[in-house]
C-alpha atoms as a PDB file:
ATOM      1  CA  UNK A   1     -57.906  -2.010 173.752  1.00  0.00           C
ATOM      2  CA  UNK A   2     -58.802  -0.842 170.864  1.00  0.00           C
ATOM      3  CA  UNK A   3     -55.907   1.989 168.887  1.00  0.00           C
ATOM      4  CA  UNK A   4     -57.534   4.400 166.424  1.00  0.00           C
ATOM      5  CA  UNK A   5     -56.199   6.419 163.771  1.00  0.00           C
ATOM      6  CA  UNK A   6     -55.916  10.448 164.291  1.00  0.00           C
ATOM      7  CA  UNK A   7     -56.989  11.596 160.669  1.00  0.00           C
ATOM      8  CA  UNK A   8     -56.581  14.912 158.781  1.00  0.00           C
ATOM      9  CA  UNK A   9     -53.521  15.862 161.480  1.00  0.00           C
ATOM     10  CA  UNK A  10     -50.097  16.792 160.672  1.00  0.00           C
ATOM     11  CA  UNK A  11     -47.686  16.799 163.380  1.00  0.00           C
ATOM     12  CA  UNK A  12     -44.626  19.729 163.552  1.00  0.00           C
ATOM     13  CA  UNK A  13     -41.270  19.454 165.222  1.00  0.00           C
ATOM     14  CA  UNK A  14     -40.122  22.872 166.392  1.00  0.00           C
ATOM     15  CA  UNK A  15     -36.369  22.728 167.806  1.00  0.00           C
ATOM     16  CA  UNK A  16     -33.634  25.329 168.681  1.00  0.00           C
ATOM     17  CA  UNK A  17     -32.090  26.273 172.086  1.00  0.00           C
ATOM     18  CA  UNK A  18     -34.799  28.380 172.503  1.00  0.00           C
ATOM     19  CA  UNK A  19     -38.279  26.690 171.739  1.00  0.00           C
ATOM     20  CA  UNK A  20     -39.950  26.371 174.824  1.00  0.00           C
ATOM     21  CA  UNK A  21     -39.541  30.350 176.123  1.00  0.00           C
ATOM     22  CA  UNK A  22     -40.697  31.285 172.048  1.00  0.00           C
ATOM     23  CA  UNK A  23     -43.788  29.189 171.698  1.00  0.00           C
ATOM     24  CA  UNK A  24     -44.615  29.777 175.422  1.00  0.00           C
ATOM     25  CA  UNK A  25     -44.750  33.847 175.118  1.00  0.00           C
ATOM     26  CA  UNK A  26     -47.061  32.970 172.085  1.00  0.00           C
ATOM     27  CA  UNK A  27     -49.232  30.620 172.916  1.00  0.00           C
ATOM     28  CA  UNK A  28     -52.672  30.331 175.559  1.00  0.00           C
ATOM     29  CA  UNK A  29     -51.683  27.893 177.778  1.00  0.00           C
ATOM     30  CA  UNK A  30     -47.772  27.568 179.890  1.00  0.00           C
ATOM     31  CA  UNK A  31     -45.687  24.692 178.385  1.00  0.00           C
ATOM     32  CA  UNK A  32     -43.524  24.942 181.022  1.00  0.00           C
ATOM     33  CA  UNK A  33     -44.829  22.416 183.405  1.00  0.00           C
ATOM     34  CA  UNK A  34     -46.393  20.206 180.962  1.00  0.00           C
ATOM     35  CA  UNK A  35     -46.323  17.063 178.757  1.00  0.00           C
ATOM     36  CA  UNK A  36     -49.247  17.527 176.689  1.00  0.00           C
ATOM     37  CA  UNK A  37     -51.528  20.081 176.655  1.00  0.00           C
ATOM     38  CA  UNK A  38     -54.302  21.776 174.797  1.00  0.00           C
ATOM     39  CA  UNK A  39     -53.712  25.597 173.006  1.00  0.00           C
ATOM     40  CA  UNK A  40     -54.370  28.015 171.012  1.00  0.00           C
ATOM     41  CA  UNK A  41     -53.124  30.796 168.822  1.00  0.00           C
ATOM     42  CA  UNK A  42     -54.806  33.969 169.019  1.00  0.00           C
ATOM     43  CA  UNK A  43     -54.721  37.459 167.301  1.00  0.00           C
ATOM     44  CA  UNK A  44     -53.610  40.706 168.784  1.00  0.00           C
ATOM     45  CA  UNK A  45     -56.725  41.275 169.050  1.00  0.00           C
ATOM     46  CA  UNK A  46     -57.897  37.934 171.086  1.00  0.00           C
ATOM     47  CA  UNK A  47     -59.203  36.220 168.179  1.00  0.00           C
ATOM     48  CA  UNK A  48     -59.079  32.473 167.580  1.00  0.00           C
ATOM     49  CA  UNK A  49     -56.199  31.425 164.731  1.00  0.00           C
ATOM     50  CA  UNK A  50     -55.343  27.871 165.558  1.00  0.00           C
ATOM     51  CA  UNK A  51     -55.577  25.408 168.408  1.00  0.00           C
ATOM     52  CA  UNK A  52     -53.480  22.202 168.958  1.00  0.00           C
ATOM     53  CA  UNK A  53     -51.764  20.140 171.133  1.00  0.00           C
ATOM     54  CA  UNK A  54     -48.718  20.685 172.224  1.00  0.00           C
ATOM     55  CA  UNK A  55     -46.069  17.755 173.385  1.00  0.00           C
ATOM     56  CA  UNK A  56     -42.517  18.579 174.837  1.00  0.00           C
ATOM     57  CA  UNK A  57     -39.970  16.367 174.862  1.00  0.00           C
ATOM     58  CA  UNK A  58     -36.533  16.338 175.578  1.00  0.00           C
ATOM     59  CA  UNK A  59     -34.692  17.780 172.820  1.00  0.00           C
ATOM     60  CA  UNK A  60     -38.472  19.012 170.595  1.00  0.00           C
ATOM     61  CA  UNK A  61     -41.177  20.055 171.129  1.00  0.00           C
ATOM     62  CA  UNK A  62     -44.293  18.881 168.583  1.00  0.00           C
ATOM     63  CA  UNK A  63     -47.077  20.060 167.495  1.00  0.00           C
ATOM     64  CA  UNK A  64     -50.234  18.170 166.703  1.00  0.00           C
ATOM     65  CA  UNK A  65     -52.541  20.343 164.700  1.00  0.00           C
ATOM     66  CA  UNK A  66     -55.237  20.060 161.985  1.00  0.00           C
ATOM     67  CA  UNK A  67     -53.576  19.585 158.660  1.00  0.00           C
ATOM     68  CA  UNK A  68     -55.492  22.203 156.829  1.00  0.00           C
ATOM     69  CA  UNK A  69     -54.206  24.485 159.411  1.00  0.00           C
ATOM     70  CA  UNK A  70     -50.755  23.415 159.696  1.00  0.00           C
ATOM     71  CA  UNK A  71     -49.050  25.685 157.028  1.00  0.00           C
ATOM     72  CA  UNK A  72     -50.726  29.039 158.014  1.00  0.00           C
ATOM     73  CA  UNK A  73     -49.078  27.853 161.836  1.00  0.00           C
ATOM     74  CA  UNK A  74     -45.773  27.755 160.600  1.00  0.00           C
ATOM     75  CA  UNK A  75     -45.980  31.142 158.667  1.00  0.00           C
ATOM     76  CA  UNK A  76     -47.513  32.972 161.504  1.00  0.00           C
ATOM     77  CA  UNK A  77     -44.686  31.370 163.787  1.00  0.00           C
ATOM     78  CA  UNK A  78     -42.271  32.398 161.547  1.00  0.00           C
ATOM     79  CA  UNK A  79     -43.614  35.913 161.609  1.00  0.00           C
ATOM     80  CA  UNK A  80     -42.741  35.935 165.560  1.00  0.00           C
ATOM     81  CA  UNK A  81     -39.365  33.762 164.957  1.00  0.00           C
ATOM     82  CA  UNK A  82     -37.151  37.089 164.604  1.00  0.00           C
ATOM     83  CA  UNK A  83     -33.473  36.085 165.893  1.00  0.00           C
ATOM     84  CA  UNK A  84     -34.591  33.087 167.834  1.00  0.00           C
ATOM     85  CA  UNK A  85     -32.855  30.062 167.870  1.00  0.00           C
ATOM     86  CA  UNK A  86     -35.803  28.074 166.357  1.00  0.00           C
ATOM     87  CA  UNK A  87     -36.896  25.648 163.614  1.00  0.00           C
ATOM     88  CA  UNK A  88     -40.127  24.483 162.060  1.00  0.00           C
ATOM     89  CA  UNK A  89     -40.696  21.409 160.318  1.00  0.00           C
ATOM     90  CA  UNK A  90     -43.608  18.927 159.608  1.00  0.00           C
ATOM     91  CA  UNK A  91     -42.653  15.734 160.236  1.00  0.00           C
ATOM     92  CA  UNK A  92     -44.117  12.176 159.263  1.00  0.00           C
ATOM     93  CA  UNK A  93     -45.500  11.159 162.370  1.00  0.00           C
ATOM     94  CA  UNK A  94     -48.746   8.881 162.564  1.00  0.00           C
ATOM     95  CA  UNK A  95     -50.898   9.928 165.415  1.00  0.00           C
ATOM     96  CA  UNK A  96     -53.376   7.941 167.271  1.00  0.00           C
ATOM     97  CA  UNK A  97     -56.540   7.748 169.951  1.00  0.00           C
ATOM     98  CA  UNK A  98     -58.459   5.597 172.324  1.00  0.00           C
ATOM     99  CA  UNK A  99     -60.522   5.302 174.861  1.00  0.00           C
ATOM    100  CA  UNK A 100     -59.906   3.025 178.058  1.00  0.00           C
ATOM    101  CA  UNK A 101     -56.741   2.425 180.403  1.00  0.00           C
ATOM    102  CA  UNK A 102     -54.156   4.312 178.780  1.00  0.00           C
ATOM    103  CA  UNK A 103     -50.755   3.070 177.353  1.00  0.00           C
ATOM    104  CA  UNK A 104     -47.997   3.835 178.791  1.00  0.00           C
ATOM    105  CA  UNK A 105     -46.863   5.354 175.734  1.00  0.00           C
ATOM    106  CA  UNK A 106     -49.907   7.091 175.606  1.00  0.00           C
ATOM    107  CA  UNK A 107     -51.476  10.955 177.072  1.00  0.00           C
ATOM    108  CA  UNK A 108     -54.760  12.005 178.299  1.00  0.00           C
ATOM    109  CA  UNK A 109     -56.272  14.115 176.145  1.00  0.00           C
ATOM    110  CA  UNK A 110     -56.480  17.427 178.323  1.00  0.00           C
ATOM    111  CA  UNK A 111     -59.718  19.015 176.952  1.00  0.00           C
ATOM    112  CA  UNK A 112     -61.971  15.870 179.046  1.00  0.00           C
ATOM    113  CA  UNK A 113     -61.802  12.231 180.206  1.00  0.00           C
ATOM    114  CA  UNK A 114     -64.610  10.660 177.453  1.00  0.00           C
ATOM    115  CA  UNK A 115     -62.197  11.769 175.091  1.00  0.00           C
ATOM    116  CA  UNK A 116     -59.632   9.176 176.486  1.00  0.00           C
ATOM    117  CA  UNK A 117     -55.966   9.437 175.260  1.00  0.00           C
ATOM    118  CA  UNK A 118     -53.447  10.639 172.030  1.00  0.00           C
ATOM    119  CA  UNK A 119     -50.170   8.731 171.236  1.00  0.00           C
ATOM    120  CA  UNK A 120     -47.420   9.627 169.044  1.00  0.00           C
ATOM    121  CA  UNK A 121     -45.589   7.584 166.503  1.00  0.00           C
ATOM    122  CA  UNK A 122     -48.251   4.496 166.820  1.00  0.00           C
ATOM    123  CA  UNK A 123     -50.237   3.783 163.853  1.00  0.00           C
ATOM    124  CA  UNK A 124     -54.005   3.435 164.852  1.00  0.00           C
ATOM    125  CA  UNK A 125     -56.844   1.071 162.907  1.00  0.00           C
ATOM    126  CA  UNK A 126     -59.710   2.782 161.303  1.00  0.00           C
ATOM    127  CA  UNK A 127     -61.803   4.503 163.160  1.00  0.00           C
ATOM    128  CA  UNK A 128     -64.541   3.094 164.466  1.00  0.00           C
ATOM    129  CA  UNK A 129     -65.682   5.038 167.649  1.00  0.00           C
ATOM    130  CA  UNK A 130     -68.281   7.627 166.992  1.00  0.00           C
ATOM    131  CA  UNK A 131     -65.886  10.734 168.127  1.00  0.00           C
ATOM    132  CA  UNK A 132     -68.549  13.310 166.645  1.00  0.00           C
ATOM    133  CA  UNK A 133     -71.010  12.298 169.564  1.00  0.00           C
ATOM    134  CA  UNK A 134     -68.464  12.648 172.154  1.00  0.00           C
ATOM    135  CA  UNK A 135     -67.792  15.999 171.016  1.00  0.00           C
ATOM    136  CA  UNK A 136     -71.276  16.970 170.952  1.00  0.00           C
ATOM    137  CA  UNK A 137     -72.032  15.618 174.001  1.00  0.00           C
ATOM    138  CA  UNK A 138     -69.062  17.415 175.864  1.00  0.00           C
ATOM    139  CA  UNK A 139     -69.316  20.878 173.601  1.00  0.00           C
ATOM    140  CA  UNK A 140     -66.141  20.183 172.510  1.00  0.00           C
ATOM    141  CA  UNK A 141     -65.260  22.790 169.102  1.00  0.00           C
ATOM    142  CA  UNK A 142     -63.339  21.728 166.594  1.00  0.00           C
ATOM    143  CA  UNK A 143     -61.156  23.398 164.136  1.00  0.00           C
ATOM    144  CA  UNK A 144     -62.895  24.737 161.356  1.00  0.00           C
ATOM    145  CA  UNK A 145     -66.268  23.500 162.267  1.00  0.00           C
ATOM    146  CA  UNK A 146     -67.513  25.688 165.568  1.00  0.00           C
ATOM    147  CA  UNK A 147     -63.748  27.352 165.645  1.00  0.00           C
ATOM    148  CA  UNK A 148     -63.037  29.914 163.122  1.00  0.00           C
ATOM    149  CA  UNK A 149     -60.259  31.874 162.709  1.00  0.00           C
ATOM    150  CA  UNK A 150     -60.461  35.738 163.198  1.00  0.00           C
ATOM    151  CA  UNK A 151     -64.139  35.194 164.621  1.00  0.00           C
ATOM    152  CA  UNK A 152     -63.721  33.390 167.602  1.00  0.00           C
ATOM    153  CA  UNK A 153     -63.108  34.295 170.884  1.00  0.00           C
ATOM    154  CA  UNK A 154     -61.831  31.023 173.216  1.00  0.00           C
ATOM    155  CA  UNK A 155     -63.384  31.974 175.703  1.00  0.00           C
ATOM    156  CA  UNK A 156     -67.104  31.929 174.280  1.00  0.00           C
ATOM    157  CA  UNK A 157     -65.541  28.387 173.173  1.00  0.00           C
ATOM    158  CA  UNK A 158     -65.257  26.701 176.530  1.00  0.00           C
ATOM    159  CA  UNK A 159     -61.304  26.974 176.494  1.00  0.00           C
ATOM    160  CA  UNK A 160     -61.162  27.384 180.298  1.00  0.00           C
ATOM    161  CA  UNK A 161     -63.245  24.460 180.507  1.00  0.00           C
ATOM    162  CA  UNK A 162     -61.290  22.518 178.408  1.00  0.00           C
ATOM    163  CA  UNK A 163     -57.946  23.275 179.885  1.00  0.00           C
ATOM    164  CA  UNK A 164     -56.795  25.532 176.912  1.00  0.00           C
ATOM    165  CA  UNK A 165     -56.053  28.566 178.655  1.00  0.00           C
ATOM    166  CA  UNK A 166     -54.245  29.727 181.839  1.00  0.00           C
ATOM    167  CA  UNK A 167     -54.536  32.860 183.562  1.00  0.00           C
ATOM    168  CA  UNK A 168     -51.591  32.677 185.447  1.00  0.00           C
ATOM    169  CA  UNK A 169     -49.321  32.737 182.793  1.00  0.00           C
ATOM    170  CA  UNK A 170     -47.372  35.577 181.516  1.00  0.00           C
ATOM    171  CA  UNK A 171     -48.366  37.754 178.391  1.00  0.00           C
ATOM    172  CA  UNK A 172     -49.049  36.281 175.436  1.00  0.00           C
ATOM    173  CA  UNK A 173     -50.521  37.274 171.857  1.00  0.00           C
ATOM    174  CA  UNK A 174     -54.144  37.798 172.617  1.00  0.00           C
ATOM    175  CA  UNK A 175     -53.890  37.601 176.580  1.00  0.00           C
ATOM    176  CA  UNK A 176     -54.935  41.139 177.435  1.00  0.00           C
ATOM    177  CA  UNK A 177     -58.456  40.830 175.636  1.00  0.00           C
ATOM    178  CA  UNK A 178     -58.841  37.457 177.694  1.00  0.00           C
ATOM    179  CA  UNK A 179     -58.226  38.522 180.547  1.00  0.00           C
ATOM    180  CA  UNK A 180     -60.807  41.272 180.437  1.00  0.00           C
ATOM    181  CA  UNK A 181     -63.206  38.854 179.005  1.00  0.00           C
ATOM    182  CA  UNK A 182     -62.421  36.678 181.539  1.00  0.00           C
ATOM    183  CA  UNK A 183     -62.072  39.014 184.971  1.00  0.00           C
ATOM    184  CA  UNK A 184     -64.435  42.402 183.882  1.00  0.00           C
ATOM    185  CA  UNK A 185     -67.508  41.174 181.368  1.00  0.00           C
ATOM    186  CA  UNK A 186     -69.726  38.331 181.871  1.00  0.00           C
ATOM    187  CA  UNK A 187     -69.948  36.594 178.530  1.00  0.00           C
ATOM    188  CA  UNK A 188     -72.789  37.225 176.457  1.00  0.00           C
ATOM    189  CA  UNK A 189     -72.580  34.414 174.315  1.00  0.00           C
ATOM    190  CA  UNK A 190     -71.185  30.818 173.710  1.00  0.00           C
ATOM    191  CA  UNK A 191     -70.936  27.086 172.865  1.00  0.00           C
ATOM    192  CA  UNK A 192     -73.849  24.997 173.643  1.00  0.00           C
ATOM    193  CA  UNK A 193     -75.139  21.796 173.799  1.00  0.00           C
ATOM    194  CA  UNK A 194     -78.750  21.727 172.927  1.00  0.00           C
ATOM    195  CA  UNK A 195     -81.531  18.887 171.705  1.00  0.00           C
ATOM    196  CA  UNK A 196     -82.398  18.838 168.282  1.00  0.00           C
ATOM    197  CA  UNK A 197     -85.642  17.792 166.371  1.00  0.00           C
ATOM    198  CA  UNK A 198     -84.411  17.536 162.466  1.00  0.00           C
ATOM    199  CA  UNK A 199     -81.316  18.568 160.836  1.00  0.00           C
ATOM    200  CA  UNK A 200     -79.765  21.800 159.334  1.00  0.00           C
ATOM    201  CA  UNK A 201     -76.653  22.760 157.504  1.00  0.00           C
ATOM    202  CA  UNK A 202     -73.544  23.550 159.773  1.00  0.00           C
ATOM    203  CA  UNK A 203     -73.766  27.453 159.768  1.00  0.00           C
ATOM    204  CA  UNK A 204     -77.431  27.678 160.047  1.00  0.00           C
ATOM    205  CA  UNK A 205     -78.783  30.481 161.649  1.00  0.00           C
ATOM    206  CA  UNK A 206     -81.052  29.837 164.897  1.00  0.00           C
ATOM    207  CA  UNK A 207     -83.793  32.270 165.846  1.00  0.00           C
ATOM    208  CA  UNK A 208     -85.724  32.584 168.683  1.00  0.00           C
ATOM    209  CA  UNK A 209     -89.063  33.872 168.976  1.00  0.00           C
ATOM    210  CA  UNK A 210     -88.190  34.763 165.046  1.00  0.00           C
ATOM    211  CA  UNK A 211     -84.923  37.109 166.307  1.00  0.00           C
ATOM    212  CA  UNK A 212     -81.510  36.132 165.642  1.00  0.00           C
ATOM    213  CA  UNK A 213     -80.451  33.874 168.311  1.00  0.00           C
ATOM    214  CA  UNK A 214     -76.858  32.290 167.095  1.00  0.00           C
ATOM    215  CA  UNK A 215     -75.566  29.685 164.743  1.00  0.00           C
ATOM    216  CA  UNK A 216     -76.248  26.212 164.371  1.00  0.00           C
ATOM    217  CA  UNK A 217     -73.033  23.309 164.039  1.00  0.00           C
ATOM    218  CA  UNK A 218     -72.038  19.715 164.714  1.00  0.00           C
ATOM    219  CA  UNK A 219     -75.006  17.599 164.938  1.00  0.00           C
ATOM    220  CA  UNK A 220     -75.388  13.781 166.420  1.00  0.00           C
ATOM    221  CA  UNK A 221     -77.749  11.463 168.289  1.00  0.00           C
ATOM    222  CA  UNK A 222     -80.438  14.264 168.552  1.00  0.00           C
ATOM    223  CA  UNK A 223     -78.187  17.043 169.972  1.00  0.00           C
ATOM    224  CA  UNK A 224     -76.242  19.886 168.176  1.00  0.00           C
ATOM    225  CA  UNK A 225     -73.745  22.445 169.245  1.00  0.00           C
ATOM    226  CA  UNK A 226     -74.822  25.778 168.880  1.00  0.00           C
ATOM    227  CA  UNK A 227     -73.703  29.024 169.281  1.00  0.00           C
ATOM    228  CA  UNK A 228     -76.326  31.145 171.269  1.00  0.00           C
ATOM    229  CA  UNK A 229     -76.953  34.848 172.384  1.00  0.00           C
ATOM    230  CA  UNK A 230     -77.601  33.874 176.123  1.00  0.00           C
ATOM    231  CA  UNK A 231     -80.030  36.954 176.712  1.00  0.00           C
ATOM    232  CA  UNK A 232     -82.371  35.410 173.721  1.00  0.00           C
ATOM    233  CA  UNK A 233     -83.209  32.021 174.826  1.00  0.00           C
ATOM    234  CA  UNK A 234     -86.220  30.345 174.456  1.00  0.00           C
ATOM    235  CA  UNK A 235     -88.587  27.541 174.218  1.00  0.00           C
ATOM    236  CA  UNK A 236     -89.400  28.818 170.601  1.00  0.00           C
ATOM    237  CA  UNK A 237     -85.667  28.104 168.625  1.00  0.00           C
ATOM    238  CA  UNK A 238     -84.870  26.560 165.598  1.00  0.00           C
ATOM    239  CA  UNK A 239     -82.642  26.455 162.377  1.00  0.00           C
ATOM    240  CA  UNK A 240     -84.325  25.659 159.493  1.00  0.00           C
ATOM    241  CA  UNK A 241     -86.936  23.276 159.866  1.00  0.00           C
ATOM    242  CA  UNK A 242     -85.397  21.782 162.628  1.00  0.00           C
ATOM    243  CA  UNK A 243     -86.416  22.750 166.332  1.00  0.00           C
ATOM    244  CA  UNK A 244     -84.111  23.229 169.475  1.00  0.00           C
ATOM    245  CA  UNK A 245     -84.598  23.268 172.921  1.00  0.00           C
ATOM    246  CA  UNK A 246     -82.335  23.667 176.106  1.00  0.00           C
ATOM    247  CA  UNK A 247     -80.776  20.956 177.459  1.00  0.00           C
ATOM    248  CA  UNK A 248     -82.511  20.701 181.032  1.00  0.00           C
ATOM    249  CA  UNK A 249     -80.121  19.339 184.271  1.00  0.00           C
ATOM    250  CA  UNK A 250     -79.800  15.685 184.822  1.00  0.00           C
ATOM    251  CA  UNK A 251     -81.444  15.032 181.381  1.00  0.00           C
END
């Protein structure tokens, strides 16, 4: 069994007598119920901010997020903090990966079983397994790269299919827009995994039939994850010089 490093993650510690009922009227998924799970912060207006884990424990509860995120997470938190009984800190706390039986030690990473399990406090080697390909392969977004803040809705992300979001839940920032996206529209547009012939930048625009047709990101083993208008497919896309076709079943 191999234990990989986590890199570019900070992990915060948020305690006080009442952390779980703040962060869970805040955040997209219940933490109630749960040892770890996948999240996400949104905007009044149902607009991605952040997503992270999320670990309770006994006496804490921590938060594993990207570390270029990790400061903007604690301001916005402490923009909701008011008079609860809460504190925020990031703490130096290695966090690791792998794929295989899990530790005991360890947690399956909710968003899908190729992405194995997460640990805590255990220093990992270098990393060796190609985690890029697993995400493109499972149209898994990533902060900063396909997730954006103020321009993403989770939903278009493949949150629900990644175990970020539940609808039974009570209200939290965001949740009405969700839930309409969710119970009264059919989405219009989303994550994809397609085949690509060539390369482009991340950011790319992708036409079809020369129209607009989405926006072109993480790229490995000759498929890309692309954002895509759904009602201008075709079997004439590509970004840049490099061509893109569907991903047919069973392929």
């Amino acid at each position: 069994m191999i234990i990989e490093s986590c890199e570019n993650r900070n992990v915060i510690k948020i305690s006080g007598t009442d952390r779980v009922s703040f962060l869970d009227r805040l955040v997209t998924n219940s933490i109630i119920d749960a040892n770890l799970i996948y999240s996400a912060l949104l905007t009044p207006q149902g607009k991605y901010l952040n997503d992270f884990f999320i670990l309770r424990r006994d006496n804490d509860i921590l938060i594993d997020i990207d570390e270029s995120f990790s400061q903007s997470f604690i301001s916005k938190l402490t923009m909701y903090k008011l008079r609860a009984d809460i504190s925020l800190t990031i703490i130096d706390m290695p966090i690791s990966q792998g794929q295989g039986k899990r530790p005991k030690y360890a947690f399956d990473d909710p968003r899908h079983p190729s992405l194995g399990w997460r640990a805590y406090g255990v220093k990992g080697q270098k990393i060796m397994t190609n985690w890029n390909q697993l995400y493109v392969d499972e149209c898994i977004p990533r902060s900063g790269i396909e997730l954006l803040p103020n321009e993403t809705y989770i939903l278009e992300a493949g949150f629900e299919k990644l175990s970020g979001v539940n609808f039974k839940k009570g209200c939290y920032v965001g949740q009405e827009v969700t839930a309409r996206m969710k119970h009264k529209t059919k989405l219009k547009k989303g994550f994809s995994t397609v085949l690509i012939n060539g390369s482009a930048p991340i950011g790319t625009k992708i036409l079809s039939n020369e129209k607009d047709c989405g926006t072109l990101f993480s790229q490995s083993g000759g498929k890309a994850i692309a954002y895509l208008r759904y009602d201008r497919l075709s079997k004439n896309m590509h970004a840049g010089d490099a061509t893109l076709s569907l991903i047919e079943p069973n392929h």
